[in-house]
Protein backbone atom coordinates (compact mmCIF):
# COMPACT_ATOMS: atom_id res chain seq x y z
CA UNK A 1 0.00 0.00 0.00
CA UNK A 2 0.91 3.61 -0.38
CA UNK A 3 1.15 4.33 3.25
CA UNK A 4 2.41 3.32 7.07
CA UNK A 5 -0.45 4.51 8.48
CA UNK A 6 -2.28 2.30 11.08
CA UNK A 7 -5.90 3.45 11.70
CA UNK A 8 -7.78 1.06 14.37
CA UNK A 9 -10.27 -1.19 12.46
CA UNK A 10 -13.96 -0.29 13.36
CA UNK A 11 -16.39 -3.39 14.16
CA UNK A 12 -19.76 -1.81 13.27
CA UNK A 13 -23.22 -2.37 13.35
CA UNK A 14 -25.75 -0.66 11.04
CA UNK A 15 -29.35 -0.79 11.04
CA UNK A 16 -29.75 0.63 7.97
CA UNK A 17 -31.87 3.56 9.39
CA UNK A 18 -30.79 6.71 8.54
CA UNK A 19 -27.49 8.30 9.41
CA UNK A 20 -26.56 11.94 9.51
CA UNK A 21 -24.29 12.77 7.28
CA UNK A 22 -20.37 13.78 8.09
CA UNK A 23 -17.04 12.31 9.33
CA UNK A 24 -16.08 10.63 12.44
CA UNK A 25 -12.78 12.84 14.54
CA UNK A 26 -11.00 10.94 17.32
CA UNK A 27 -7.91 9.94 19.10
CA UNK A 28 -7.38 6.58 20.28
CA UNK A 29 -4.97 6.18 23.16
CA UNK A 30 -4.13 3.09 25.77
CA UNK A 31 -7.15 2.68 28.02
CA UNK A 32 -7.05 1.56 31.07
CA UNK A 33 -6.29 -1.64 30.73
CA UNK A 34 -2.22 -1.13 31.07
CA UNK A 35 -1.93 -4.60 28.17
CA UNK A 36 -3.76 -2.44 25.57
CA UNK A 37 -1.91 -1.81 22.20
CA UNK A 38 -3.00 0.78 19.89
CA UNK A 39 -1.17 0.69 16.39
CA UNK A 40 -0.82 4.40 15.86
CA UNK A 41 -1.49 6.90 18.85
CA UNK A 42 -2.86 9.87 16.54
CA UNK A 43 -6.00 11.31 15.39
CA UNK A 44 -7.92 10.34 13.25
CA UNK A 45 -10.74 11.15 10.14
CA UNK A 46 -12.96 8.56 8.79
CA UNK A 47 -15.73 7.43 7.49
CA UNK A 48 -18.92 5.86 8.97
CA UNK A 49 -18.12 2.69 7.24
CA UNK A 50 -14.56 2.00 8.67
CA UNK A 51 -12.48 4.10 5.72
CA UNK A 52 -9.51 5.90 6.95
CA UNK A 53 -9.83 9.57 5.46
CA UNK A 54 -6.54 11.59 7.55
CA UNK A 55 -4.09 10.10 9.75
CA UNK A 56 -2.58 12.78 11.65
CA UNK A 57 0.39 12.77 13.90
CA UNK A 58 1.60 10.00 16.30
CA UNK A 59 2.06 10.90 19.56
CA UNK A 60 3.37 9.24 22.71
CA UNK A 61 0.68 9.76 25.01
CA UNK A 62 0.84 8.30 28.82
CA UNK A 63 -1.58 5.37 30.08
CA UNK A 64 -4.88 6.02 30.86
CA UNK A 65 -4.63 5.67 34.73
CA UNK A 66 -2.96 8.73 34.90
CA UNK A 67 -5.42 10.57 33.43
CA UNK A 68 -7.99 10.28 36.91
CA UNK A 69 -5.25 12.38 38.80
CA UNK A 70 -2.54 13.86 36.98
CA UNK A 71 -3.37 16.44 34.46
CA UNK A 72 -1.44 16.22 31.15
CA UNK A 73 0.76 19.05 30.16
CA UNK A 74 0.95 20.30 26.80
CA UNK A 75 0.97 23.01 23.71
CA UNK A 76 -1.89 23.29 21.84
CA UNK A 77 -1.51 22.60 17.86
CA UNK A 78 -3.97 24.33 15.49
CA UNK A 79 -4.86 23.01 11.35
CA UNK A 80 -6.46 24.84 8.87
CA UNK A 81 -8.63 22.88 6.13
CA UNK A 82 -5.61 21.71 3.86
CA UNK A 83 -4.24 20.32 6.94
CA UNK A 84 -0.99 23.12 7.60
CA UNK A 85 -0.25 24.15 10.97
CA UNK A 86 -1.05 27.43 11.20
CA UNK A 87 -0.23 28.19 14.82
CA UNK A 88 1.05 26.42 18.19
CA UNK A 89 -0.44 28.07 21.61
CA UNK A 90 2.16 27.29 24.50
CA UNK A 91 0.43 29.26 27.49
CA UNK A 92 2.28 29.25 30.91
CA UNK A 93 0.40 30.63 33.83
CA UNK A 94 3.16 30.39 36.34
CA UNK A 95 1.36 27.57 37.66
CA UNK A 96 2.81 25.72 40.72
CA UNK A 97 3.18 21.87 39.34
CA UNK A 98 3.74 18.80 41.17
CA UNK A 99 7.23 17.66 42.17
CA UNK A 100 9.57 16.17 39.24
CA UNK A 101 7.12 18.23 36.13
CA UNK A 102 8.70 20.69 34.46
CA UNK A 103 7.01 21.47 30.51
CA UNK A 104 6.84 24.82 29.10
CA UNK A 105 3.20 24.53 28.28
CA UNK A 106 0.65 24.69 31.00
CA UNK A 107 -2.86 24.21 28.97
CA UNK A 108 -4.17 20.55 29.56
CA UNK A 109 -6.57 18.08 28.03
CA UNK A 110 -9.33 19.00 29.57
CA UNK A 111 -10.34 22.06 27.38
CA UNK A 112 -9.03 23.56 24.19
CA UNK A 113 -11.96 25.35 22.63
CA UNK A 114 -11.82 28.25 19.56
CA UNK A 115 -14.51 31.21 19.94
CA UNK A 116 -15.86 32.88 16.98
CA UNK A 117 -13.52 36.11 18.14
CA UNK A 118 -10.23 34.11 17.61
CA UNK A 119 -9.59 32.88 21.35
CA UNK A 120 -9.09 30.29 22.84
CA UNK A 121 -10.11 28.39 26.19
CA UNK A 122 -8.01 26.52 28.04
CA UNK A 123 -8.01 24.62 31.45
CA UNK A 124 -4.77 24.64 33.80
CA UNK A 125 -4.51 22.92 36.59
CA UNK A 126 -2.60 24.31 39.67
CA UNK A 127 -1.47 22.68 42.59
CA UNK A 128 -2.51 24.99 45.19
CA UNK A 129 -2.35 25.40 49.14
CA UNK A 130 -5.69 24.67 51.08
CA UNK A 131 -7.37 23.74 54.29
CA UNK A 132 -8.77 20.14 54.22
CA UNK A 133 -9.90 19.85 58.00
CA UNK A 134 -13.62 20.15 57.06
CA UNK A 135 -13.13 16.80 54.66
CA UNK A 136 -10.95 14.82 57.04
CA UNK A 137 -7.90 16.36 55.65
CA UNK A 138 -4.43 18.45 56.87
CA UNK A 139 -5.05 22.14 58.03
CA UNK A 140 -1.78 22.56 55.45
CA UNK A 141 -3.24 20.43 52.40
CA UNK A 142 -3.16 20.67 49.08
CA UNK A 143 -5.56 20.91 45.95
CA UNK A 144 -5.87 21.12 42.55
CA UNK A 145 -7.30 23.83 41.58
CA UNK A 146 -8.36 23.67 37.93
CA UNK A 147 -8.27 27.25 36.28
CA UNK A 148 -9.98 28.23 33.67
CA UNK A 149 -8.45 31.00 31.18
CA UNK A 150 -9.53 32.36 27.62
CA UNK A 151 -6.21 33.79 25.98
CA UNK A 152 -6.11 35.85 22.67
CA UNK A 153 -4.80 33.27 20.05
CA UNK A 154 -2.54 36.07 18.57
CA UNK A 155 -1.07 38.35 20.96
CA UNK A 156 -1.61 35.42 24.30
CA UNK A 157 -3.38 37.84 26.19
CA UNK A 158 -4.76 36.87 29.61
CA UNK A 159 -8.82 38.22 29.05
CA UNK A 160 -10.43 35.78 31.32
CA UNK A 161 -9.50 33.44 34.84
CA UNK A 162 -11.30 31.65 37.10
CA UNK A 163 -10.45 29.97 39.64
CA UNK A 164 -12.86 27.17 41.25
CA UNK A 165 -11.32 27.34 44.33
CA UNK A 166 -12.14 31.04 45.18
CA UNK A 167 -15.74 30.36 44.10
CA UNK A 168 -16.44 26.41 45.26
CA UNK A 169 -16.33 24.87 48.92
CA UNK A 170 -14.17 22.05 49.14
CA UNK A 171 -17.07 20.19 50.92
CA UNK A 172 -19.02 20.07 47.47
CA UNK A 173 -16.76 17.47 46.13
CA UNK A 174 -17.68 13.86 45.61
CA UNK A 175 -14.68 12.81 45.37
CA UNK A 176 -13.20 11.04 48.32
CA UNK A 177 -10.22 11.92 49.92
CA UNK A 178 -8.78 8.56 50.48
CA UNK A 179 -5.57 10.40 51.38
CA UNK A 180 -4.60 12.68 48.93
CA UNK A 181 -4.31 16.30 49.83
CA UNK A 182 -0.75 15.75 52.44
CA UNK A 183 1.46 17.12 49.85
CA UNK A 184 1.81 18.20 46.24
CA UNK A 185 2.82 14.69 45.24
CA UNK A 186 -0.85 13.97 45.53
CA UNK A 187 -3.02 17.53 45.50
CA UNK A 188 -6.72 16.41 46.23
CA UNK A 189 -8.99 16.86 42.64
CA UNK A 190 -11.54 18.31 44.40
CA UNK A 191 -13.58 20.06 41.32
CA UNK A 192 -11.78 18.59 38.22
CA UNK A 193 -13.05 21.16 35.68
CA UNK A 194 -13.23 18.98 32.43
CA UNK A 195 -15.24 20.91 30.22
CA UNK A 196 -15.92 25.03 29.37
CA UNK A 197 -17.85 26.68 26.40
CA UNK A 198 -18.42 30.56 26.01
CA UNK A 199 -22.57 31.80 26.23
CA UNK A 200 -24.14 34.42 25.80
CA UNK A 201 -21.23 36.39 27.43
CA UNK A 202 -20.82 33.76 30.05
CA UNK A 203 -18.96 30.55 30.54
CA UNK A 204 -20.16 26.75 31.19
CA UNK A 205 -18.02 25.16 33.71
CA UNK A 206 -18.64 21.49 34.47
CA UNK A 207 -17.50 20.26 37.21
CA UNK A 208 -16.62 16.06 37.46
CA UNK A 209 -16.14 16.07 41.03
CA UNK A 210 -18.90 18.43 42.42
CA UNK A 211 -20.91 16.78 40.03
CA UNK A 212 -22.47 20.38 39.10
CA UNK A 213 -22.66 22.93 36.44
CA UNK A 214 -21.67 26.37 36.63
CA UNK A 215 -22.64 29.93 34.73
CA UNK A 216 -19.89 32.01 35.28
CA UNK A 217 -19.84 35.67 34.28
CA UNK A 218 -17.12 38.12 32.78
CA UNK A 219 -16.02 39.26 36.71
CA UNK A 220 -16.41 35.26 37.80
CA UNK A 221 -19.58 35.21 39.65
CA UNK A 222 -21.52 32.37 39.77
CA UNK A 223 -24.69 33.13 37.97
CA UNK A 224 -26.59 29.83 38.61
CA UNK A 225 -25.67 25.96 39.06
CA UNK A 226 -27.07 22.60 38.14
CA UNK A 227 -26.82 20.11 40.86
CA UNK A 228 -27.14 16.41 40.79
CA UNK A 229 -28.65 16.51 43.95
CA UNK A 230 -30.53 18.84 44.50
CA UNK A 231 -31.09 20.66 40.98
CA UNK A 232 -28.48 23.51 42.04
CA UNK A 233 -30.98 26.57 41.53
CA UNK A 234 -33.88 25.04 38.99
CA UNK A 235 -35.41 22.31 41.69
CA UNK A 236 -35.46 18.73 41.93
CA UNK A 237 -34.08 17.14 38.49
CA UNK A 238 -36.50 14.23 37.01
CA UNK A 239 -36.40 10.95 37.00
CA UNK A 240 -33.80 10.09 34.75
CA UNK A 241 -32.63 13.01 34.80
CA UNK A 242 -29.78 12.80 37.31
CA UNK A 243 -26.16 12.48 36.53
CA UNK A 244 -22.32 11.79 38.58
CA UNK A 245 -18.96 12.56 37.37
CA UNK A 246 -20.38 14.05 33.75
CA UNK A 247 -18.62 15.28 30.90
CA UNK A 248 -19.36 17.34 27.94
CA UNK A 249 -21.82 20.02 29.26
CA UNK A 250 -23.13 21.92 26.43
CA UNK A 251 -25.98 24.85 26.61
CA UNK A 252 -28.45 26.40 23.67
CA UNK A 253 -31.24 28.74 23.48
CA UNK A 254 -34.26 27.20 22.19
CA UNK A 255 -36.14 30.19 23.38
CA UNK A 256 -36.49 33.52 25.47
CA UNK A 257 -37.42 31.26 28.57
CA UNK A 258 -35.90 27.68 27.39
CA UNK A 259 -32.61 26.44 27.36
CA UNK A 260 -31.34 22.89 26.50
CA UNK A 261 -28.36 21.35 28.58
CA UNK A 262 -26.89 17.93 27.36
CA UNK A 263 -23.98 15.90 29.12
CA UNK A 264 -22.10 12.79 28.46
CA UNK A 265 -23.02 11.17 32.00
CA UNK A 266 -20.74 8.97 33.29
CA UNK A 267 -22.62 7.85 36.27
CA UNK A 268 -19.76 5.64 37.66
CA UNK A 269 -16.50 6.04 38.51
CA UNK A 270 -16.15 2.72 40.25
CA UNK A 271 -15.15 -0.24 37.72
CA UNK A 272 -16.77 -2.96 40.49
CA UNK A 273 -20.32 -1.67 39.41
CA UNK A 274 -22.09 -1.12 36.57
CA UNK A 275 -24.36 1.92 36.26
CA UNK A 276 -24.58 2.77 32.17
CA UNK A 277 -23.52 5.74 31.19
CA UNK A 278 -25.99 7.59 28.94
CA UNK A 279 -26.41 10.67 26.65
CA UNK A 280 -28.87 13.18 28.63
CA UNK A 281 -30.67 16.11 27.87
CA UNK A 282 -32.40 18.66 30.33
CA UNK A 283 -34.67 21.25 29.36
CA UNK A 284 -34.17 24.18 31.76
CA UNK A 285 -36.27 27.57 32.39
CA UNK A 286 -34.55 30.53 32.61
CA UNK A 287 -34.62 32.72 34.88
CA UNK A 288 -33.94 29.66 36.95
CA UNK A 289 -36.61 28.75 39.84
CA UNK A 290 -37.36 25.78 41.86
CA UNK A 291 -41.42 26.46 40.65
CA UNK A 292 -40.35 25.21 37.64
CA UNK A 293 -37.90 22.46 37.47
CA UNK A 294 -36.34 20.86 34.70
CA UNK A 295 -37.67 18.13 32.45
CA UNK A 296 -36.25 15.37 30.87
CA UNK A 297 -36.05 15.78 27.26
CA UNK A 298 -33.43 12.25 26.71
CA UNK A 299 -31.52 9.72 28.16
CA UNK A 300 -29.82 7.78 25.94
CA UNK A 301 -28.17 4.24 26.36
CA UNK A 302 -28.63 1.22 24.46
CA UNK A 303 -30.82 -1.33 26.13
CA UNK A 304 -29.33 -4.72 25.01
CA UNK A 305 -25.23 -3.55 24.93
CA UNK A 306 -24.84 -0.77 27.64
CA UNK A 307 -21.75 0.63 28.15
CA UNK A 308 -20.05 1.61 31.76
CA UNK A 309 -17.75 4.29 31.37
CA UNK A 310 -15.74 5.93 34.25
CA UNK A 311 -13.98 8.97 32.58
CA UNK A 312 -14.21 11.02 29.32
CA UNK A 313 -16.86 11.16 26.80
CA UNK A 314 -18.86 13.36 24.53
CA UNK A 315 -22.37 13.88 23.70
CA UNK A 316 -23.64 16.00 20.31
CA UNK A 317 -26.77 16.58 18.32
CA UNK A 318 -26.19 16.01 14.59
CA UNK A 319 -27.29 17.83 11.89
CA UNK A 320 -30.19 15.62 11.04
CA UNK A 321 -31.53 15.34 14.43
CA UNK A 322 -29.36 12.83 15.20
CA UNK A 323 -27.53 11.94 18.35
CA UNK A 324 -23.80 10.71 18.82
CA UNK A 325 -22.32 9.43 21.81
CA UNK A 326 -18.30 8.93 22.27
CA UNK A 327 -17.73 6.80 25.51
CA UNK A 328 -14.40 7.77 26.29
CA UNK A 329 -12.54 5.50 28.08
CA UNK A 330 -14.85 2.77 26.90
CA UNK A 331 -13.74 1.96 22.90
CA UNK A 332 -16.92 3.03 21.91
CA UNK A 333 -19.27 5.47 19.86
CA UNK A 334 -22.87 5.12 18.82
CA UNK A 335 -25.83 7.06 16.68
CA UNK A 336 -29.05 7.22 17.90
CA UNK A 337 -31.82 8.44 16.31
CA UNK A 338 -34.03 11.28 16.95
CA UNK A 339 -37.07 10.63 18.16
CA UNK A 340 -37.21 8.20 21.19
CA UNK A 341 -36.20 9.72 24.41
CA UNK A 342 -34.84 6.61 26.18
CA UNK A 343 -32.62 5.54 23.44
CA UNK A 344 -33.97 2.23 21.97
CA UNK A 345 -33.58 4.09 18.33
CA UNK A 346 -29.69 3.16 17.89
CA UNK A 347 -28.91 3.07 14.40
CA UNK A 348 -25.23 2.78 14.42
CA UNK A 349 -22.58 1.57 16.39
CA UNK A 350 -18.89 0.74 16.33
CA UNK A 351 -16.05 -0.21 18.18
CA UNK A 352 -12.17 0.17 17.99
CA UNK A 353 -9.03 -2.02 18.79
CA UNK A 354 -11.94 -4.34 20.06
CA UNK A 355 -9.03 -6.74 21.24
CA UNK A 356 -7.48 -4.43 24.02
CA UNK A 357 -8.39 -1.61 26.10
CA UNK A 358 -8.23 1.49 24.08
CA UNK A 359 -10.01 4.90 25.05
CA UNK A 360 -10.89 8.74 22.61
CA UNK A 361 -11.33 11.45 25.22
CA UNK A 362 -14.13 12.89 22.59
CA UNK A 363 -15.22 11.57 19.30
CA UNK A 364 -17.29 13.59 16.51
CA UNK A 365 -19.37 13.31 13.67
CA UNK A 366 -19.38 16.42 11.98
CA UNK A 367 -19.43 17.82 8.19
CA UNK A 368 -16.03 18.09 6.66
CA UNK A 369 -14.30 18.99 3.70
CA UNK A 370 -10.68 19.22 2.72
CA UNK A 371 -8.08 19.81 0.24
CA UNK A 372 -4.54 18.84 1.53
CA UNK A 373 -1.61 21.15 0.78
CA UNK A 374 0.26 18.19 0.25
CA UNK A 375 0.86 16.05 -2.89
CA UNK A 376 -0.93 12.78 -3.73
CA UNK A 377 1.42 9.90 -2.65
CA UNK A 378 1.86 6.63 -5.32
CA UNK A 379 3.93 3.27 -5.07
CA UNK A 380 4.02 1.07 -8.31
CA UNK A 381 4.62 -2.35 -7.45
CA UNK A 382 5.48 -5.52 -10.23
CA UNK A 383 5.26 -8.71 -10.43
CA UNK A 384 8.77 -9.59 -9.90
CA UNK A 385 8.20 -7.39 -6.48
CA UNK A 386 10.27 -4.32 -7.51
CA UNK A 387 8.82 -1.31 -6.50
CA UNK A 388 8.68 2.34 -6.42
CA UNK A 389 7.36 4.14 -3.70
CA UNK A 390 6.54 7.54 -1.73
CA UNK A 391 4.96 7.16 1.91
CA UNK A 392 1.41 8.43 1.57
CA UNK A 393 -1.92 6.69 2.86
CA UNK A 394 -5.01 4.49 2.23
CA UNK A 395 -4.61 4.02 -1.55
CA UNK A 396 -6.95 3.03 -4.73
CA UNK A 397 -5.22 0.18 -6.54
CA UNK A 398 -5.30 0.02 -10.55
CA UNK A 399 -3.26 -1.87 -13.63
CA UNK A 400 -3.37 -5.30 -14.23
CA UNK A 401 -1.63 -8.43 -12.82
CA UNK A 402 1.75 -6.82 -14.32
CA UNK A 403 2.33 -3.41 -13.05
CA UNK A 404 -0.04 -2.05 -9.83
CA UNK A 405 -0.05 1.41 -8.76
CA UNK A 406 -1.61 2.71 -5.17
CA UNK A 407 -2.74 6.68 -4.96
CA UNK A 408 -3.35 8.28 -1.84
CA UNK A 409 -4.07 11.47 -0.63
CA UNK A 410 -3.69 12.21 3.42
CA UNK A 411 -7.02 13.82 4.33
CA UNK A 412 -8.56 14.35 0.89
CA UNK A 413 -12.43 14.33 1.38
CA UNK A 414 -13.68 15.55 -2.41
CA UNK A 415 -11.72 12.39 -4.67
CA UNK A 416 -13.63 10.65 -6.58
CA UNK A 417 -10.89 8.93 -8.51
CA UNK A 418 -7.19 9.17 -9.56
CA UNK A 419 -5.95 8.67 -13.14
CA UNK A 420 -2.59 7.32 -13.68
CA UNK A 421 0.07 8.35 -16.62
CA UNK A 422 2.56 5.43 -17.59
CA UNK A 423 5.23 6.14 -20.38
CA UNK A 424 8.69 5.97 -21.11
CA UNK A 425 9.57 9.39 -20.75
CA UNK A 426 7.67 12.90 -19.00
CA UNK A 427 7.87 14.40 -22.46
CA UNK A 428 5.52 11.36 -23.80
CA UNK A 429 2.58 11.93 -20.89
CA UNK A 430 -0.05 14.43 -21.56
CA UNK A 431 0.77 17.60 -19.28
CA UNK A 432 4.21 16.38 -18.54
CA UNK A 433 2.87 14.00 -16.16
CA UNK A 434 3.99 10.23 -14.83
């Protein structure tokens, strides 16, 4: 073939309803199964029947397990549409980082988000000072406290911070202690911010280990909350309607008194049970009151193969109606359709590196179309096995049982086909071409 790449192989299942259309974005890594081998450690673009489309850089990401307590580190890379890296964002927030790190990039995994007005949100988590009496803890313990900045993409101006630990008791964690907190070797994640998105002027904060949702304003104030519990500031949630250690809050208007708020719920962070985790949707009234609490617009999980999964995940409406679910640490990603609120409409589903543990923080289906900057790649191959070759990808074979050639084109989404030139000489090709 024309390429090294190693995409995962997808196992899916179709029911031949109808699919929205677009591309599948993700980014397998080990899971947490420390055995697990994944091929290639990169992202990836392809197709809702199993075709590779882009393979995009390998990376040498850490195991899984340290994802529950140890931020990652890192710069954050930005493509255009032909695939060119058009800018790298290496923020440091003179953060204070446990013992032995030292990386001159201090965004994390958690949140890299682009606004319409060319910024960029960014969690960083900082290993902060704090009294843990009121928990169980040390009078002199320590915390993560996971900040939340929006920085100008251009010039790396500071225009937002937050900082959960100003704003949040530690006593609204869920998390246990189970004796972290002593020193910075082992700061206690007691909020765990894991997703943000701009509205309406404000900010979403989700919070994993409060199990709440937070809208924050320009000057940081708390606005109103969601609350697993107790419904924060809208009343008692619905049956069905509660959620532990989500992901993936999103908010949208649906009218001057409506709102819509979706998570990926986890619902389990303990691998001994087995509570599904599900795809849920809230419809809210604004401005929020306990007279009217919120209803249960969906709760998605698939009735004969639920899946458990204790970190990471996504959870996004699709442009027919459509909904997709990415189950994070869990190899996983299904499409539902649109109609049935408890989720017994699922259409599509697929799994990757099946065989072994393997995990996507988020995985999309979304519209996408590219021309790469680069060239098409071709290898020729003969009978008698010579070859000639240039690395490229997935590739369309042609020729007969004498000569075979295999054309590729990293990331190319408008190809229909690929017409080949043979000759003795350039000069003899039309165009100059071989």
């Amino acid at each position: 073939m024309s390429s090294n790449a190693q995409p995962p192989y997808l196992e899916i299942n179709f029911t031949g309803e109808q699919l929205a259309p677009g591309l599948i974005f993700f980014a397998p890594q080990i899971g947490i199964d420390a055995e697990s081998y994944i091929p290639d450690k990169a992202p990836f673009i392809m197709t809702d029947t199993g075709d590779l489309v882009w393979s995009g850089p390998v990376t040498q990401m850490p195991r899984l397990p340290f994802y529950f307590r140890i931020p990652r580190l890192r710069h954050i890379v930005i493509y255009n549409s032909s695939y060119d890296q058009t800018g790298i964002i290496c923020p440091n927030f003179n953060l204070t980082l446990p013992p032995g790190t030292d990386v001159p990039c201090q965004a994390d995994v958690h949140e890299s988000f682009i606004t319409k007005d060319n910024t960029i949100i960014v969690t960083a988590y900082n290993t902060t000072k704090a009294d843990l009496r009121d928990i169980g803890g040390p009078e002199d313990g320590w915390v993560l406290d996971p900040l939340v900045f929006e920085v100008d993409i251009h010039t790396s101006e500071i225009l937002f911070s937050w900082s959960p630990l100003a704003h949040v008791p530690i006593t609204d964690s869920r998390l246990p202690l189970d004796g972290a907190g002593k020193n910075t070797s082992n700061p206690f994640d007691f909020f765990h911010t894991n997703s943000v998105r701009p509205f309406e002027g404000n900010y979403l904060i989700n919070s994993r280990s409060t199990w709440k949702t937070y809208l924050v304003d320009k000057d940081g104030n708390i606005l109103w909350q969601v609350d697993r519990e107790t419904g924060g500031d809208f009343g008692s949630l619905p049956e069905g309607g509660r959620f532990s250690w989500e992901h993936f809050a999103r908010l949208e208007r649906t009218s001057d008194t409506q709102l819509q708020l979706r998570y990926f719920a986890n619902n389990d962070e303990n691998p001994t049970t087995a509570n599904a985790s599900v795809g849920l949707e809230l419809l809210l009234t604004v401005p929020p009151t306990p007279d009217h609490p919120p209803q249960l617009l969906k709760n998605l999980s698939d009735p004969l193969f639920p899946v458990v999964s204790l970190a990471m995940g996504s959870y996004d409406i699709l442009s027919n109606g459509n909904h997709f679910l990415g189950y994070g640490i869990q190899p996983v990603m299904k499409e539902f359709g649109p109609h049935i609120p408890q989720g017994d409409d699922v259409r599509w589903s697929a799994r990757y590196n099946f065989e072994s543990g393997a995990a996507s923080y988020r995985t999309y289906k979304t519209s996408w179309r590219a021309t790469p900057s680069s060239k098409p790649d071709l290898k020729i191959t003969k009978s008698d096995h010579s070859s000639h070759t240039s690395s490229g990808l997935h590739g369309t074979e042609c020729g007969s049982s004498a000569i075979r050639g295999y054309v590729s084109w990293n990331g190319a989404t408008d190809v229909k086909y690929y017409v080949v030139y043979t000759g003795t000489r350039t000069q003899s090709i039309p165009g100059g071409r071989s």
